[in-house]
Structures are given as C-alpha cells and as structure tokens.
PDB file of N, CA and C in Angstrom:
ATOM      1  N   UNK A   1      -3.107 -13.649  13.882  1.00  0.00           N
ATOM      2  CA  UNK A   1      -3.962 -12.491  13.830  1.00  0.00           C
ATOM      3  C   UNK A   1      -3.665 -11.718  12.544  1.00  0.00           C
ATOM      4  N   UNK A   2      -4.596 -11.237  11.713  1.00  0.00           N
ATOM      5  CA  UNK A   2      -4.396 -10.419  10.636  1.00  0.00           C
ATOM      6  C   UNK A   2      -3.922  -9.247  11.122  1.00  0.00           C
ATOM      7  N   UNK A   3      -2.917  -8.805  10.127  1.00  0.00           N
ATOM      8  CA  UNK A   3      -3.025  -7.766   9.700  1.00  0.00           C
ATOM      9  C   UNK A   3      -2.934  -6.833   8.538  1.00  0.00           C
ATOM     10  N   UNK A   4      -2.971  -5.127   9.052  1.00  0.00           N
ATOM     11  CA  UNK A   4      -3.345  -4.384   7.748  1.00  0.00           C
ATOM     12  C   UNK A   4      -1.611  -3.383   7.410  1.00  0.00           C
ATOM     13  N   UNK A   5      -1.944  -2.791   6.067  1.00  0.00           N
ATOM     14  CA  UNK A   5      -1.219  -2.113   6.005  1.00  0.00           C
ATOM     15  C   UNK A   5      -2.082  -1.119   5.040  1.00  0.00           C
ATOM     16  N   UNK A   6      -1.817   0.316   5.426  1.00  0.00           N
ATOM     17  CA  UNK A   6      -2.849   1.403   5.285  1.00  0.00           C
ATOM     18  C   UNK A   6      -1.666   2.427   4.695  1.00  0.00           C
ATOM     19  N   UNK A   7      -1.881   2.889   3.228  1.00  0.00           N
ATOM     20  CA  UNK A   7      -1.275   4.072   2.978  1.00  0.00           C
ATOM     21  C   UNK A   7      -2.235   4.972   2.462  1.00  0.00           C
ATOM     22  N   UNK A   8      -1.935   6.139   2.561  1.00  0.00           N
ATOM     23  CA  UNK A   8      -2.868   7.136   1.918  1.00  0.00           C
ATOM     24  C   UNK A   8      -1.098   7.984   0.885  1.00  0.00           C
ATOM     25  N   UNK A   9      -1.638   7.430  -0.293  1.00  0.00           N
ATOM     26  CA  UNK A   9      -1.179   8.102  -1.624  1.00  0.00           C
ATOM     27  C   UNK A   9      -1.414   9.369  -2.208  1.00  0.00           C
ATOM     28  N   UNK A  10      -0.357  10.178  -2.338  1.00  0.00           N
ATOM     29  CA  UNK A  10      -0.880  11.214  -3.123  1.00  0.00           C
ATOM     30  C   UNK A  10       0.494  11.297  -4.422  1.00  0.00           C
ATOM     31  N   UNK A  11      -0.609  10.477  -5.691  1.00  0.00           N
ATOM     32  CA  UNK A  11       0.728  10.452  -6.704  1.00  0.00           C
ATOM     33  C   UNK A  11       1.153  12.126  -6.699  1.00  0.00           C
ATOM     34  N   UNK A  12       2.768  11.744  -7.098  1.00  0.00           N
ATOM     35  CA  UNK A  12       2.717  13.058  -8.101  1.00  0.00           C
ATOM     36  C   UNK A  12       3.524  13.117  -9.619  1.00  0.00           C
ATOM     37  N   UNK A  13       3.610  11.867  -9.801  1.00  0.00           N
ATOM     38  CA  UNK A  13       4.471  12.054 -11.150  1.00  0.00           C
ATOM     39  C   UNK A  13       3.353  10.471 -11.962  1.00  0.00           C
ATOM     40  N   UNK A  14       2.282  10.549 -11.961  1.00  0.00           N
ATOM     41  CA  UNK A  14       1.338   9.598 -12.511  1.00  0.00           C
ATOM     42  C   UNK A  14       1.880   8.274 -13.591  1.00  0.00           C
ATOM     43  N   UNK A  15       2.333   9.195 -14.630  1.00  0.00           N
ATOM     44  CA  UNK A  15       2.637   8.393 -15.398  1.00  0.00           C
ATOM     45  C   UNK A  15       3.722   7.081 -15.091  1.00  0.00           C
ATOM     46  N   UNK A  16       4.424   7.833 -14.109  1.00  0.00           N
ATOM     47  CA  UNK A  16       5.857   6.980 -13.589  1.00  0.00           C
ATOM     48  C   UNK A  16       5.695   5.814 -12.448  1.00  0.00           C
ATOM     49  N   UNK A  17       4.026   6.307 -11.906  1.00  0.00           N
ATOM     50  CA  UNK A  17       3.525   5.609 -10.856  1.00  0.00           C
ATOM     51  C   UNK A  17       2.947   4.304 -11.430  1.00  0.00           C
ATOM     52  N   UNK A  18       2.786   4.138 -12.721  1.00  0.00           N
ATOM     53  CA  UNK A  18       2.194   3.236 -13.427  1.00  0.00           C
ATOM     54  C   UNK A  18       3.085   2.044 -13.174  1.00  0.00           C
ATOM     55  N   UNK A  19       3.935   2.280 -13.455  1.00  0.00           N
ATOM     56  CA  UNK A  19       5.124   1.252 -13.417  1.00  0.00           C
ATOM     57  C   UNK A  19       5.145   0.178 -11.731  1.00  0.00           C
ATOM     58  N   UNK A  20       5.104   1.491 -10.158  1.00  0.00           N
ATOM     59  CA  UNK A  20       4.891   0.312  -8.986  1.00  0.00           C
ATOM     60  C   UNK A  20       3.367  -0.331  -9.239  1.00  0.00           C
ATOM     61  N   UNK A  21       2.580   0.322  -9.863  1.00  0.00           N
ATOM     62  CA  UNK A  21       0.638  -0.208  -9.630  1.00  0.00           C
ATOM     63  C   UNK A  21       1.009  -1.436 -10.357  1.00  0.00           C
ATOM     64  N   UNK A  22       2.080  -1.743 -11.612  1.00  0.00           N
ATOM     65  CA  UNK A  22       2.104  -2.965 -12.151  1.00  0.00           C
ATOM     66  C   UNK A  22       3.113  -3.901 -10.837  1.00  0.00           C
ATOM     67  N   UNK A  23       4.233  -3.452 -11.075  1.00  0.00           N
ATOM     68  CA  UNK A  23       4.721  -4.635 -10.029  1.00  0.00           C
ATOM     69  C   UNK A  23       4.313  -4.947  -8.610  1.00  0.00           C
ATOM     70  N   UNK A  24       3.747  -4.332  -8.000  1.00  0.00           N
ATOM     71  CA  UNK A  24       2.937  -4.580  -6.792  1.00  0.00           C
ATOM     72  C   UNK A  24       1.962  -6.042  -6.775  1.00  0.00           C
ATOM     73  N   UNK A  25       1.049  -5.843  -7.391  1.00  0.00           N
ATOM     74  CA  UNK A  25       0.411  -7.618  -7.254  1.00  0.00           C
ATOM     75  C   UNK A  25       1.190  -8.464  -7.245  1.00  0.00           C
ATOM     76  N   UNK A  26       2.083  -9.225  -8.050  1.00  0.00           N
ATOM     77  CA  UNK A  26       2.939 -10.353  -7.866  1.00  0.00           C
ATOM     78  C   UNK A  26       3.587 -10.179  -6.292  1.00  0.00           C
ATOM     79  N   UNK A  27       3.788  -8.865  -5.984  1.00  0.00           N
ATOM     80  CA  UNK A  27       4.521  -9.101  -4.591  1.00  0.00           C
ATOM     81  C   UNK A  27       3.585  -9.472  -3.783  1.00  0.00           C
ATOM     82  N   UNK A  28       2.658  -9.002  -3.521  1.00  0.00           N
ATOM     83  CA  UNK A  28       1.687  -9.347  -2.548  1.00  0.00           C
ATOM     84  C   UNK A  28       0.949 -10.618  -2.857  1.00  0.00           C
ATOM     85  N   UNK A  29       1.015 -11.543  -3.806  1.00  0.00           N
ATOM     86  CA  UNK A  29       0.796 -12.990  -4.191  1.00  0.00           C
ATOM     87  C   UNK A  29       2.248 -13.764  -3.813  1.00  0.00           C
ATOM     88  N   UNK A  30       3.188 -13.125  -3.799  1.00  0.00           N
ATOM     89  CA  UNK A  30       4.211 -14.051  -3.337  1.00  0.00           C
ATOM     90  C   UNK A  30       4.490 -14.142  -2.207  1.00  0.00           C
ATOM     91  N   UNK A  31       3.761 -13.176  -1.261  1.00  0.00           N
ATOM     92  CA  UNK A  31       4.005 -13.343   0.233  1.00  0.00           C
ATOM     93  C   UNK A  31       2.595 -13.164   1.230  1.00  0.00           C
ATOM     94  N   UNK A  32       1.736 -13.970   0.054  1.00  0.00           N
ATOM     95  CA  UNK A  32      -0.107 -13.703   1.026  1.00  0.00           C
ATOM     96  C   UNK A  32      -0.622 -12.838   1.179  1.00  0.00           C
ATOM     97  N   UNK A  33      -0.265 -11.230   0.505  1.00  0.00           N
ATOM     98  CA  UNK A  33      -0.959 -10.258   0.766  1.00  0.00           C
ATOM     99  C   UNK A  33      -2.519 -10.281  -0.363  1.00  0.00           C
ATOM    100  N   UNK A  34      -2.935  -9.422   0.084  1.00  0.00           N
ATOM    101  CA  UNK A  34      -3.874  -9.062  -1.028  1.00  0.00           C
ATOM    102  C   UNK A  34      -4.751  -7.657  -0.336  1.00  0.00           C
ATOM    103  N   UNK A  35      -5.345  -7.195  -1.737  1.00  0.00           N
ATOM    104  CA  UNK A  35      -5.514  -5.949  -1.784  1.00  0.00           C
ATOM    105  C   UNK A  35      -7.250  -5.642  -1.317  1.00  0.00           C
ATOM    106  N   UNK A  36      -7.559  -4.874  -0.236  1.00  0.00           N
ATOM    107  CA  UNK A  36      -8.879  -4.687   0.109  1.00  0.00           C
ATOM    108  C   UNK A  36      -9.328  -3.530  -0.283  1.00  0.00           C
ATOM    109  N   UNK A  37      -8.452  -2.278  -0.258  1.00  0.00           N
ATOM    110  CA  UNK A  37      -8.905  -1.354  -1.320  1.00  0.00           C
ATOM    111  C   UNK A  37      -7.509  -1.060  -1.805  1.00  0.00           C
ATOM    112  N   UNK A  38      -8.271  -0.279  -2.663  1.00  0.00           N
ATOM    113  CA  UNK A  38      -6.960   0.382  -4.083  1.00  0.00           C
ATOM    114  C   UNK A  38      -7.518   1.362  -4.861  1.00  0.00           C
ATOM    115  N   UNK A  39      -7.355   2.859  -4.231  1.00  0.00           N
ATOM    116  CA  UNK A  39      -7.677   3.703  -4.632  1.00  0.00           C
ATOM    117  C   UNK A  39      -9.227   3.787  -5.125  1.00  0.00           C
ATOM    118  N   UNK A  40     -10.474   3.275  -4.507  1.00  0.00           N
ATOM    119  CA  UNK A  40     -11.741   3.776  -4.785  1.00  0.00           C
ATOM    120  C   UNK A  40     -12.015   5.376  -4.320  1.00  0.00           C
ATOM    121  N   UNK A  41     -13.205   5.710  -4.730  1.00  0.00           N
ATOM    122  CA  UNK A  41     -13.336   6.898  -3.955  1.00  0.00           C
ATOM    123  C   UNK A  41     -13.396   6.975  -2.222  1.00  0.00           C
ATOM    124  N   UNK A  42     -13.363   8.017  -1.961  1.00  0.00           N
ATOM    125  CA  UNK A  42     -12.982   8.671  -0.543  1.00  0.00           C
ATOM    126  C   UNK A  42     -13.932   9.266  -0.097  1.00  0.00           C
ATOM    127  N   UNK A  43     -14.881   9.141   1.118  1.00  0.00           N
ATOM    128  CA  UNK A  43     -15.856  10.345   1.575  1.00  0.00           C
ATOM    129  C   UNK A  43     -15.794  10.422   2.586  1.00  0.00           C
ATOM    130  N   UNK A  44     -15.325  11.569   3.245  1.00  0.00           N
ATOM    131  CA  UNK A  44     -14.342  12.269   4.490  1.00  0.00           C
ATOM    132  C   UNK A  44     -16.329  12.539   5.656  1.00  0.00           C
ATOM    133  N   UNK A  45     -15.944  11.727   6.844  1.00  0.00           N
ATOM    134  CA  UNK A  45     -16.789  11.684   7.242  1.00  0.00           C
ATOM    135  C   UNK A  45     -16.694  13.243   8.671  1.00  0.00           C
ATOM    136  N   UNK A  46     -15.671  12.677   8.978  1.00  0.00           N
ATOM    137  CA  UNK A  46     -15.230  13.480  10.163  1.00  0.00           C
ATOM    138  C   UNK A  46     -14.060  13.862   9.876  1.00  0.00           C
ATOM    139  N   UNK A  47     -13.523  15.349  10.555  1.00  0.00           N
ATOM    140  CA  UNK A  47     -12.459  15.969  10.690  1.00  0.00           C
ATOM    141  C   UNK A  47     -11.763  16.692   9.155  1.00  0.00           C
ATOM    142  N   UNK A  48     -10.620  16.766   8.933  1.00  0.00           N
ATOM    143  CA  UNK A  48     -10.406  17.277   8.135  1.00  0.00           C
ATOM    144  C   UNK A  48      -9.612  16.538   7.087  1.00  0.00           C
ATOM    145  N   UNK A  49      -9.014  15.194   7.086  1.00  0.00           N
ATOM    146  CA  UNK A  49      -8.597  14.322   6.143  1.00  0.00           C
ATOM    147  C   UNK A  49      -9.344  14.575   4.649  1.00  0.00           C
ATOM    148  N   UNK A  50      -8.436  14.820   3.826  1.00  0.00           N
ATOM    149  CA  UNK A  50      -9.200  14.492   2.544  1.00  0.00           C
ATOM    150  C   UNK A  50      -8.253  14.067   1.828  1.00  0.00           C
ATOM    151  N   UNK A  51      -7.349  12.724   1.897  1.00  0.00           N
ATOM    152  CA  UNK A  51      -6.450  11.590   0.770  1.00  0.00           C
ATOM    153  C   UNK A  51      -7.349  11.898  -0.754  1.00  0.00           C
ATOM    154  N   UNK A  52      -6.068  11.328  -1.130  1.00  0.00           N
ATOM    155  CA  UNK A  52      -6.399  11.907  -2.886  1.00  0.00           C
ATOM    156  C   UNK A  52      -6.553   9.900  -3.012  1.00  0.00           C
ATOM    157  N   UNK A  53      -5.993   9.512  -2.015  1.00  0.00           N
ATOM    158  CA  UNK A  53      -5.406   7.889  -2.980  1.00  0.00           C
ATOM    159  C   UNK A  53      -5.568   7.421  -1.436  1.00  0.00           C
ATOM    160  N   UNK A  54      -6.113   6.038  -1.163  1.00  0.00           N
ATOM    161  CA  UNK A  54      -6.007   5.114  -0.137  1.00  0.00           C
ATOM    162  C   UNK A  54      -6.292   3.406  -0.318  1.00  0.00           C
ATOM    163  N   UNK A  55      -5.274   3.344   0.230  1.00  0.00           N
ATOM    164  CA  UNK A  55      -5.048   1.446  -0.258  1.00  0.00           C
ATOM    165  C   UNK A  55      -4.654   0.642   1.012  1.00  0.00           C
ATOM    166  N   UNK A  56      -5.620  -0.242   0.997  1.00  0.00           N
ATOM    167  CA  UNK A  56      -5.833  -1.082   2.435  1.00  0.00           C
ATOM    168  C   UNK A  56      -4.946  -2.581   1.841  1.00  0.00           C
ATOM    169  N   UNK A  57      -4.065  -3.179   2.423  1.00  0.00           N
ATOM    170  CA  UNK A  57      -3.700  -4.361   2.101  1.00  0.00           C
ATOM    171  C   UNK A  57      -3.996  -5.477   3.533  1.00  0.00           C
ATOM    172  N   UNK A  58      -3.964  -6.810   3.343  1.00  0.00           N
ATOM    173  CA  UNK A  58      -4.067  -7.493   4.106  1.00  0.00           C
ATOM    174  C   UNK A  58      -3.817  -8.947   4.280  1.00  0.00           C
ATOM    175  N   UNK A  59      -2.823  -9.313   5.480  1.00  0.00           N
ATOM    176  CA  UNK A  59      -1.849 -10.115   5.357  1.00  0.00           C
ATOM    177  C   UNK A  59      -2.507 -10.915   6.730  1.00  0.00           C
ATOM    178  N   UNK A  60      -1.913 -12.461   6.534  1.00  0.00           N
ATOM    179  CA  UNK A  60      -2.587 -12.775   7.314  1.00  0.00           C
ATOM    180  C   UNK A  60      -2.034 -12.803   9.400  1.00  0.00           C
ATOM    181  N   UNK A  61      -0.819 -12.027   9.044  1.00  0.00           N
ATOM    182  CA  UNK A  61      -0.044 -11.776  10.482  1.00  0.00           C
ATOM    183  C   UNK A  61       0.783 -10.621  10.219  1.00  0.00           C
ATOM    184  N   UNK A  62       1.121 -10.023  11.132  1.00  0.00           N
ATOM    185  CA  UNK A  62       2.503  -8.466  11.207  1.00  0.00           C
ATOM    186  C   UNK A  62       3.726  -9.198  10.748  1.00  0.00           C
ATOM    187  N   UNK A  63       3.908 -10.063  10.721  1.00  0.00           N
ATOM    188  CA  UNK A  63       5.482 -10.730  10.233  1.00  0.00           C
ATOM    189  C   UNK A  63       5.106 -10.898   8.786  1.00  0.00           C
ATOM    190  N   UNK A  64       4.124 -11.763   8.156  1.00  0.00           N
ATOM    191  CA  UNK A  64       3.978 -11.642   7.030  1.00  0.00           C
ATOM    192  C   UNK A  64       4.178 -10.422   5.935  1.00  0.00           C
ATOM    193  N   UNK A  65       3.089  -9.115   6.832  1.00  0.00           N
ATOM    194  CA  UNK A  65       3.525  -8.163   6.617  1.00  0.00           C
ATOM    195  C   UNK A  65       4.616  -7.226   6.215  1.00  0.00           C
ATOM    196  N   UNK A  66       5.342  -7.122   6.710  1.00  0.00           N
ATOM    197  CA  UNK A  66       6.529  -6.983   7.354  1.00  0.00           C
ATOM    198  C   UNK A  66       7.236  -7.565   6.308  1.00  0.00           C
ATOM    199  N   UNK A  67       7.388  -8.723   6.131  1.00  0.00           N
ATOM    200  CA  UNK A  67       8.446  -9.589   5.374  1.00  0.00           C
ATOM    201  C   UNK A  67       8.397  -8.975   4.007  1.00  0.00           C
ATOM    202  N   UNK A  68       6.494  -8.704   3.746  1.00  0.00           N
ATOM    203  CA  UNK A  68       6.263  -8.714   2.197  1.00  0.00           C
ATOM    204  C   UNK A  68       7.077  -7.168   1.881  1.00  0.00           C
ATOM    205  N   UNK A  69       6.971  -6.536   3.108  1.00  0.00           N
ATOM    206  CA  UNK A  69       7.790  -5.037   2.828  1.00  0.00           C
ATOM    207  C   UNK A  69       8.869  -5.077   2.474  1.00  0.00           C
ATOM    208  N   UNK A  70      10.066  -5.745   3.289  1.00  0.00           N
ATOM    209  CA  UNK A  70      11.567  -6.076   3.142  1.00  0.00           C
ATOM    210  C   UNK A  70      11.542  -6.768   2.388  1.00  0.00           C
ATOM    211  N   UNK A  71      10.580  -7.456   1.367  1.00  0.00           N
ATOM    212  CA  UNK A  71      11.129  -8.307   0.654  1.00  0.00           C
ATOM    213  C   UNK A  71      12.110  -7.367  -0.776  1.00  0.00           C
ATOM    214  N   UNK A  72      13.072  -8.331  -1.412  1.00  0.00           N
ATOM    215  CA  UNK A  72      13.512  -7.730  -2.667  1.00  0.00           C
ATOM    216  C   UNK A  72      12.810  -7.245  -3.583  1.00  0.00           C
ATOM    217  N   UNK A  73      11.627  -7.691  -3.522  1.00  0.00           N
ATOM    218  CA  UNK A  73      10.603  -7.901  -4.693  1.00  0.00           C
ATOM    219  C   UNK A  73       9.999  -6.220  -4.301  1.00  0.00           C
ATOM    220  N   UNK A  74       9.316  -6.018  -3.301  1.00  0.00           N
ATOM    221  CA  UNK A  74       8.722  -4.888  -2.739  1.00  0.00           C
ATOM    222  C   UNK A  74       9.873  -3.908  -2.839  1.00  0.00           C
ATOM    223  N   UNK A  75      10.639  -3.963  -2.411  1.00  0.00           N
ATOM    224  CA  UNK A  75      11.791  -2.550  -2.031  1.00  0.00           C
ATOM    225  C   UNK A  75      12.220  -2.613  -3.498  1.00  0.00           C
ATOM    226  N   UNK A  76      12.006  -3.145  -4.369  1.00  0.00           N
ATOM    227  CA  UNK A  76      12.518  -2.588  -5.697  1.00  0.00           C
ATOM    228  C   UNK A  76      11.296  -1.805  -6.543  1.00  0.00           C
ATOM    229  N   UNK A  77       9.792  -2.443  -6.034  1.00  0.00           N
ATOM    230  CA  UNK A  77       8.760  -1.383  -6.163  1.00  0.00           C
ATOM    231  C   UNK A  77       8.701  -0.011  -5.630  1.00  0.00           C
ATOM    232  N   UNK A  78       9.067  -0.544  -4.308  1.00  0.00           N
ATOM    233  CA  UNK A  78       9.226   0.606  -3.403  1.00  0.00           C
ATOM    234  C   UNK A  78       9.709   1.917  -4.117  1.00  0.00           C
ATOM    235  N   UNK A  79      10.727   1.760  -3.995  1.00  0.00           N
ATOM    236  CA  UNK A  79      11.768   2.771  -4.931  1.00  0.00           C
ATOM    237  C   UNK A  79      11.684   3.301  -5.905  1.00  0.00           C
ATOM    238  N   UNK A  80      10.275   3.056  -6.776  1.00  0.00           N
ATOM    239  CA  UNK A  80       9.870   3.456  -7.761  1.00  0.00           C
ATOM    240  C   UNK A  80       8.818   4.549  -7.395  1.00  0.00           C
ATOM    241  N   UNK A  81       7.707   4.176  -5.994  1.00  0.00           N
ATOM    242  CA  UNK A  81       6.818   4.947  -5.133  1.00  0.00           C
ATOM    243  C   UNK A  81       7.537   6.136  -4.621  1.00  0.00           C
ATOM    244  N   UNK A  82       8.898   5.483  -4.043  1.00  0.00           N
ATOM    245  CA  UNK A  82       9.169   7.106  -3.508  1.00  0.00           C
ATOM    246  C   UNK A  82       9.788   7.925  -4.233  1.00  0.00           C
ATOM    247  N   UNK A  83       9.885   7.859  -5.578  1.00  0.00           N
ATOM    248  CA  UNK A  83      10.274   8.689  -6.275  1.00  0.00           C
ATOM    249  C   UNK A  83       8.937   9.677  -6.967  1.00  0.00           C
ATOM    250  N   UNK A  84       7.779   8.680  -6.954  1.00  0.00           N
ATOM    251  CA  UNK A  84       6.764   8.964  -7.607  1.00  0.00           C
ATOM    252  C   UNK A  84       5.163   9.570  -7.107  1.00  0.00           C
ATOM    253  N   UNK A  85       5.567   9.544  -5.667  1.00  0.00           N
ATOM    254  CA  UNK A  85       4.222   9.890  -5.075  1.00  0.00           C
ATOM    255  C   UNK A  85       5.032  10.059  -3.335  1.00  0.00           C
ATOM    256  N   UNK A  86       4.000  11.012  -2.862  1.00  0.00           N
ATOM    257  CA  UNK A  86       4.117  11.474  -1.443  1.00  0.00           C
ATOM    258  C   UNK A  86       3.399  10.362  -0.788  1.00  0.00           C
ATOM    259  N   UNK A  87       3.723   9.648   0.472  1.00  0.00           N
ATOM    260  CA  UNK A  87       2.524   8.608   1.072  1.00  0.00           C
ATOM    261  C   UNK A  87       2.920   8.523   2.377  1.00  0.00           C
ATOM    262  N   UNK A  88       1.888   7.637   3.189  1.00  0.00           N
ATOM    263  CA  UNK A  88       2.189   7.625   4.438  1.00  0.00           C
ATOM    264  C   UNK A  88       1.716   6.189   4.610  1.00  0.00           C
ATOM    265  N   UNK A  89       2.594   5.583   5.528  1.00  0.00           N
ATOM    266  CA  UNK A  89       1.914   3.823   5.738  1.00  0.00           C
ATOM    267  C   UNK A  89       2.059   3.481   7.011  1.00  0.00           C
ATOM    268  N   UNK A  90       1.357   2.741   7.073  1.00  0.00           N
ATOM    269  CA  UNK A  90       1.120   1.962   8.679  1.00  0.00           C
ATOM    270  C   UNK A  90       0.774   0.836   8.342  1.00  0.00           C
ATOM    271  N   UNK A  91       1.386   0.141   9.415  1.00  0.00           N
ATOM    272  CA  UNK A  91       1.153  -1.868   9.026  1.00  0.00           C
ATOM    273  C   UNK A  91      -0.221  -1.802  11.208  1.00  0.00           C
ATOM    274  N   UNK A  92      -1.432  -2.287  10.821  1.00  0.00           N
ATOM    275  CA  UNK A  92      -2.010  -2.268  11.932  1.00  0.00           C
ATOM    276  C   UNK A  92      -2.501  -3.880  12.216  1.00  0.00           C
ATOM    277  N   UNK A  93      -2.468  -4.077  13.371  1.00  0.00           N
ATOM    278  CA  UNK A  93      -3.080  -5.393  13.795  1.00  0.00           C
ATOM    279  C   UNK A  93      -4.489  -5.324  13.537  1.00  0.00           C
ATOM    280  N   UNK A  94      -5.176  -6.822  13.414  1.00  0.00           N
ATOM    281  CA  UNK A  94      -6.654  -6.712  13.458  1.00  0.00           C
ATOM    282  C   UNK A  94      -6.761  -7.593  14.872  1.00  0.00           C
ATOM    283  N   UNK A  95      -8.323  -7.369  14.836  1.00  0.00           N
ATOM    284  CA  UNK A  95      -8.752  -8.042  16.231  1.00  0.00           C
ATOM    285  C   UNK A  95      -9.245  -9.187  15.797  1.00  0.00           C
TER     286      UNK A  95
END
C-alpha cells in the first residue's frame, strides 16, 4: 500500500534552505520516493490553514517511508531543515 509523507514548510533562513532542496532528490531516488508536490501555490479552501510551503512525497509502502527518513542520507539533510525552517510532517497511508 502506498504511502505519503506531508510537510507543511515554513522556511526561515532561505538561503541556508537551499542547501536540503539540493540534497533531498538523490535521497528519495535511493529509497523509491518521489516528489508529488514541492512547494506550488496554496489555496486555503476551508478553515483557517494558510502554509507558506507544502510538499507531498510518495513511497511505495510506510516502511519504505520510514526507512527513507532514518536513512543516513536523509538525517544528514534533515539537520540542515531543522536548523533552517519551522515544519510539520506526517508519513500517511493511502487506500
């Protein structure tokens, strides 16, 4: 079963963020992810959400997922994100 992983980004140090937007693809090619959105625009239908940044990824199972997170490759991106932007993530099943 697919699944997703959903963050809503709000850079705050841009220039420094440049650096995970580059190493990110190779990770998600080395462990089947790939990217369904990546920051297009946003139009807040209902309620009060308004993300500055939202990026849909998609893997083809929660372990895949998962793995591509813990991987070395990711947590050394990682670490560059949380220095560089506020975010929130969720890994979700599909149907």
């Amino acid at each position: 079963m697919a699944a997703y992983v959903i963050a809503e980004v709000n850079v705050t140090e841009p220039k420094s963020y440049e650096e995970y937007r580059k190493l990110v693809p190779a990770t998600l090619e080395k462990h089947g992810g790939r990217f369904l959105v990546r920051g297009g625009a946003v139009e807040t239908k209902e309620g009060g959400w308004a993300p500055a940044r939202i990026v849909v990824l998609e893997f083809s199972s929660m372990a895949q997922a998962r793995n591509w997170y813990h991987s070395p490759e990711y947590q050394q991106a990682l670490a560059i994100r949380l220095k560089t932007a506020d975010s929130k993530v969720i890994f979700v099943e599909g149907a």
